[in-house]
C-alpha atoms as a PDB file:
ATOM      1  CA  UNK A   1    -123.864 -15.325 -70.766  1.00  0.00           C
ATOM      2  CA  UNK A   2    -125.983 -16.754 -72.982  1.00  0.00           C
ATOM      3  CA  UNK A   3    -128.727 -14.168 -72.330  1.00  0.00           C
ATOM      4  CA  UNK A   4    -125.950 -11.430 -73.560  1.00  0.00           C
ATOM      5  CA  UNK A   5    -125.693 -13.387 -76.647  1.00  0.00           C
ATOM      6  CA  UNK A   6    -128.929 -13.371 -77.498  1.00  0.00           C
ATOM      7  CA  UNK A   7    -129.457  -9.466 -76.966  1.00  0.00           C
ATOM      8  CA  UNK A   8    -126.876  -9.067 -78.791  1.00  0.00           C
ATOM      9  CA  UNK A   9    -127.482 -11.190 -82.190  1.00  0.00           C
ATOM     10  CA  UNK A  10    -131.350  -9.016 -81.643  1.00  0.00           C
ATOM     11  CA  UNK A  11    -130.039  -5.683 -81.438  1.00  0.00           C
ATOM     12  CA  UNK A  12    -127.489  -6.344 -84.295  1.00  0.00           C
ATOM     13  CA  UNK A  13    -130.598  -8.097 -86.395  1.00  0.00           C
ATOM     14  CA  UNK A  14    -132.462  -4.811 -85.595  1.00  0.00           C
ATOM     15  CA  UNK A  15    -130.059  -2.367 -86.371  1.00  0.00           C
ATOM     16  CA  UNK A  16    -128.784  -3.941 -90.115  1.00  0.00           C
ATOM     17  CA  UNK A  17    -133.016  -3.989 -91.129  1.00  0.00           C
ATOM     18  CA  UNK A  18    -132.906  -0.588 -90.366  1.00  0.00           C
ATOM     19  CA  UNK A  19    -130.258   0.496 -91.518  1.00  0.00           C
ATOM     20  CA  UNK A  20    -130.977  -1.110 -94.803  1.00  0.00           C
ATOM     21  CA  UNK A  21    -133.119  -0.097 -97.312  1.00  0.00           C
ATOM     22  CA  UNK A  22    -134.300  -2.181-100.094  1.00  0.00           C
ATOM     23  CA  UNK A  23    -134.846   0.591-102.805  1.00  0.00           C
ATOM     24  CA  UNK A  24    -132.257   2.931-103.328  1.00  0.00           C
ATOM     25  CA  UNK A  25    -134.199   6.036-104.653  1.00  0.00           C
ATOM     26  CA  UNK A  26    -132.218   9.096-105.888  1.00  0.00           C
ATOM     27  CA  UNK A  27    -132.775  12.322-103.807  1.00  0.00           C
ATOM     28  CA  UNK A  28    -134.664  14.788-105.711  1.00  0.00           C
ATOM     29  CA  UNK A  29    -133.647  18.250-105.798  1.00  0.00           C
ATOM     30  CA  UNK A  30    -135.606  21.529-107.364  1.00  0.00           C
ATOM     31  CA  UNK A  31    -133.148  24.074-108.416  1.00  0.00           C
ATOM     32  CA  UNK A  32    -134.202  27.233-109.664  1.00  0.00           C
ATOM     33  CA  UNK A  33    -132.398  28.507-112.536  1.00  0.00           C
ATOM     34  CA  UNK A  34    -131.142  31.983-112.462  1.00  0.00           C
ATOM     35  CA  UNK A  35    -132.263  32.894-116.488  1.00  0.00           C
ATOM     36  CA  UNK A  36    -134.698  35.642-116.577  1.00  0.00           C
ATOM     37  CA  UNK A  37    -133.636  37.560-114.014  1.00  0.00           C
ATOM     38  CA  UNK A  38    -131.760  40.546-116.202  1.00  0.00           C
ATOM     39  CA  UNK A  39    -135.579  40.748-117.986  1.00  0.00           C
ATOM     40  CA  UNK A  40    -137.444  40.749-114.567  1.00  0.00           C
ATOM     41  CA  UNK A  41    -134.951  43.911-113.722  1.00  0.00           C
ATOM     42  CA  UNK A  42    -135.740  45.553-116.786  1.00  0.00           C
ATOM     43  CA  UNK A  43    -139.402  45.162-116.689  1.00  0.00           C
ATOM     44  CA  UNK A  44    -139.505  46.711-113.339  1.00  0.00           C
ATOM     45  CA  UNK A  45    -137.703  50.041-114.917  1.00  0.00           C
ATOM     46  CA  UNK A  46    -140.086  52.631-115.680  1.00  0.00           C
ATOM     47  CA  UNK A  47    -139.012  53.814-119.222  1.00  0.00           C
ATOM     48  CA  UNK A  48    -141.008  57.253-118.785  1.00  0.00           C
ATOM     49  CA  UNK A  49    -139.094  57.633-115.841  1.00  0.00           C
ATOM     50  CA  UNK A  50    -136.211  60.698-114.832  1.00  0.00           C
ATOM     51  CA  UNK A  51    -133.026  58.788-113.926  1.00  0.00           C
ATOM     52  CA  UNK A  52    -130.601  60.956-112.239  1.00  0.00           C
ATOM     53  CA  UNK A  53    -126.965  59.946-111.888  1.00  0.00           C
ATOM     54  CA  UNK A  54    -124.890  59.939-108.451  1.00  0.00           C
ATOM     55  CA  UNK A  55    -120.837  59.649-107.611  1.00  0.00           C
ATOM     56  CA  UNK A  56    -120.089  59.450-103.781  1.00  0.00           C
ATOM     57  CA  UNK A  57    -116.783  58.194-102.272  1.00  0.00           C
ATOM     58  CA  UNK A  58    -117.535  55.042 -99.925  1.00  0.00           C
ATOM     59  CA  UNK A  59    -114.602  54.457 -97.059  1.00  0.00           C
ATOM     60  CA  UNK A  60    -114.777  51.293 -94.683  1.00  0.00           C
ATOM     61  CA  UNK A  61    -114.492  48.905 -97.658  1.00  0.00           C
ATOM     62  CA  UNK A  62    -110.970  46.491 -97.080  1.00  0.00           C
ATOM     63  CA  UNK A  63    -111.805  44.211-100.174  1.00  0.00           C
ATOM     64  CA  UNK A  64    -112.785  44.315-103.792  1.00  0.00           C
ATOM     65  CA  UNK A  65    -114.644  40.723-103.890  1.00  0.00           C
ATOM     66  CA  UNK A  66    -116.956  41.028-100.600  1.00  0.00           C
ATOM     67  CA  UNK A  67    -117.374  44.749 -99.601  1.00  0.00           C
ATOM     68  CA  UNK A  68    -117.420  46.226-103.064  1.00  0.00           C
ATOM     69  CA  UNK A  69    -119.437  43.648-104.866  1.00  0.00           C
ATOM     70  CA  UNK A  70    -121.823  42.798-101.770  1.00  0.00           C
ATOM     71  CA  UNK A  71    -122.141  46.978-101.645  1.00  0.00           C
ATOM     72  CA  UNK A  72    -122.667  46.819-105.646  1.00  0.00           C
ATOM     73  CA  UNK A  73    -125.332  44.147-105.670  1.00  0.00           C
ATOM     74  CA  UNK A  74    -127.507  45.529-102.730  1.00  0.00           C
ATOM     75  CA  UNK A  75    -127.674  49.101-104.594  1.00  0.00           C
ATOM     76  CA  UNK A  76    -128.793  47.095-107.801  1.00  0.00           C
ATOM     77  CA  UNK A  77    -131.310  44.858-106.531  1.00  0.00           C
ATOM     78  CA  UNK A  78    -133.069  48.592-105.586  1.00  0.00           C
ATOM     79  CA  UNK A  79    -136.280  48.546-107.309  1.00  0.00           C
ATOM     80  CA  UNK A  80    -135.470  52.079-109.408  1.00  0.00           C
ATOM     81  CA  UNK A  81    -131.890  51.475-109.690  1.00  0.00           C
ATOM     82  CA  UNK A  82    -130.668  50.835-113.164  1.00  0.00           C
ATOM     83  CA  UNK A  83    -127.162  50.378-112.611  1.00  0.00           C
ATOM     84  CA  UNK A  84    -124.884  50.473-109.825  1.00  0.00           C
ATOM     85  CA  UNK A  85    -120.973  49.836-109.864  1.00  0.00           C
ATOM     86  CA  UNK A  86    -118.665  50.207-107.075  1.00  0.00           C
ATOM     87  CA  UNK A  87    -115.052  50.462-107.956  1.00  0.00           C
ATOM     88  CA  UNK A  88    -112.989  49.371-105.135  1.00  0.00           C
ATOM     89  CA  UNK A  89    -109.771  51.300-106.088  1.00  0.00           C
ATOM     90  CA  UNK A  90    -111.167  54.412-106.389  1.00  0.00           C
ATOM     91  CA  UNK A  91    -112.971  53.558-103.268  1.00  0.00           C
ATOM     92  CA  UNK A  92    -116.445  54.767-105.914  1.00  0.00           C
ATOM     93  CA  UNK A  93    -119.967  54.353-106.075  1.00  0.00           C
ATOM     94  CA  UNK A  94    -121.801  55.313-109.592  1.00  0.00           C
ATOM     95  CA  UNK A  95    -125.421  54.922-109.581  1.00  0.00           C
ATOM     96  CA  UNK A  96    -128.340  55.566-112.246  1.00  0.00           C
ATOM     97  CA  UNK A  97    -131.433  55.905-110.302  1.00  0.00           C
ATOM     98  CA  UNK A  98    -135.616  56.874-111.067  1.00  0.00           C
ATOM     99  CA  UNK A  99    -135.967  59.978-108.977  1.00  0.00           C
ATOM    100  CA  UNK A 100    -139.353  59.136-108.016  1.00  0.00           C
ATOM    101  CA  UNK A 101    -138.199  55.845-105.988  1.00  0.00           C
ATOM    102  CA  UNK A 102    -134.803  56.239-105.132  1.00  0.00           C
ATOM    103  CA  UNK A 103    -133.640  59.357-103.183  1.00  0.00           C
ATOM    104  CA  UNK A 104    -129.589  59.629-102.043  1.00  0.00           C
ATOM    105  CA  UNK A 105    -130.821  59.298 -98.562  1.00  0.00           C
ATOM    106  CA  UNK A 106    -132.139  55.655 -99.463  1.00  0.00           C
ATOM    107  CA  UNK A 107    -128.522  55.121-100.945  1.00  0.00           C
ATOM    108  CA  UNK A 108    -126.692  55.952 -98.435  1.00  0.00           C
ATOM    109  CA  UNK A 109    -129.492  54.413 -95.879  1.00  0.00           C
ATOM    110  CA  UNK A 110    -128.954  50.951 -98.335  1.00  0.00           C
ATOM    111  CA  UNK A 111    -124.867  51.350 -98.245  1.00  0.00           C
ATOM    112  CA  UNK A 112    -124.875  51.696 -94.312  1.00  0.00           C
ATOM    113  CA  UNK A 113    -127.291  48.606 -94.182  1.00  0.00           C
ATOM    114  CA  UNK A 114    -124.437  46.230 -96.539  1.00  0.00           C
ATOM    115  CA  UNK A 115    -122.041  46.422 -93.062  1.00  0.00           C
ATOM    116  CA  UNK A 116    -121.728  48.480 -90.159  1.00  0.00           C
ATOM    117  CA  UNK A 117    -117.973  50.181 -91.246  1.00  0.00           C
ATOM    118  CA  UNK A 118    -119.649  51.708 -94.702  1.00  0.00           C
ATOM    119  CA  UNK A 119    -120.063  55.780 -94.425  1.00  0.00           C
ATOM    120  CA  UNK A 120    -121.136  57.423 -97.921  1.00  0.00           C
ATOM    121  CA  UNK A 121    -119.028  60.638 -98.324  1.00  0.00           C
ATOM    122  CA  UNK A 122    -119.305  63.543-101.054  1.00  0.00           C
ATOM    123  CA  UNK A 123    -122.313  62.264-103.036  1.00  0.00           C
ATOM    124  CA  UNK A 124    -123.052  64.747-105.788  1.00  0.00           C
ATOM    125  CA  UNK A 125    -124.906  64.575-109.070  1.00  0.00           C
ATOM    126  CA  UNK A 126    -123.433  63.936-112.261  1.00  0.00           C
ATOM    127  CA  UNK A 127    -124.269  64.090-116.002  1.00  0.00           C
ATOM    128  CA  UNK A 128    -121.462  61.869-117.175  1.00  0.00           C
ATOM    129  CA  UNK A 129    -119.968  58.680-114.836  1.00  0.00           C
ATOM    130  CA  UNK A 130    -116.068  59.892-113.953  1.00  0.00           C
ATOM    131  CA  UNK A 131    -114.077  57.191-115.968  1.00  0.00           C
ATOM    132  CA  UNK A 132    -110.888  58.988-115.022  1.00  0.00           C
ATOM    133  CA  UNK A 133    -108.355  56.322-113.361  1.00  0.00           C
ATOM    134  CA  UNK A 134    -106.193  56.160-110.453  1.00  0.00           C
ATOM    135  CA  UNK A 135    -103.029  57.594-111.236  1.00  0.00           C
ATOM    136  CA  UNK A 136    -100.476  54.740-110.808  1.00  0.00           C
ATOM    137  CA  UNK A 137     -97.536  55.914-108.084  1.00  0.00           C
ATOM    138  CA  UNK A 138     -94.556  54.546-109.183  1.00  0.00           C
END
């Protein structure tokens, strides 16, 4: 009995000096901040460069938040793409692209990639982005 008592007053000694530490020092994190990001985007724009505008229904999307917007910021982050916007309720892509790095085949190829239910349909050239909207049923 006395044996037990003494293994246990050592493995209770052990564990509190290691569990203890005699300098608390503050966990240091490196966060990156996201500020110059818009200018690294606009560097990599050719300003010599033909940019071509394209409409083109998208169906399989369910939500605004995650399948437009993840759709939207995977067609932006392009290198060539000026601006992309995906408008959920119309179920509508609208993308200003350089013609000499983006092709609609590497749209529709980058659409298919954000999630397996995506399908491009009726992608056509435009001068002017559609702003015409949804015609509320009442």
């Amino acid at each position: 009995m006395k044996s037990i008592k003494t293994l246990l007053v050592a493995v209770m000694t052990c564990t509190s000096i290691l569990a203890c530490k005699n300098e608390a020092q503050p966990e240091v994190k490196t966060v990156a901040s996201s500020t110059g990001t818009e200018t690294e985007v606009i560097q990599k724009l050719d300003p010599n460069a033909t940019y071509a505008k394209a409409e083109f229904k998208i169906d399989g999307m369910t939500c605004a938040m995650g399948c437009a917007k993840t759709i939207e910021k995977k067609m932006a982050k392009m290198d060539g793409v000026k601006s992309a916007k995906v408008d959920f309720d119309r179920k509508l892509a609208m993308v200003e692209y350089d013609e000499a790095m983006v092709t609609p085949k590497t749209l529709e190829e980058t659409v298919a990639k954000a999630g397996e239910s995506y399908k491009v349909k009726e992608m056509h050239a435009v001068e002017n982005f559609s702003t015409e909207e949804k015609p509320n049923k009442e």
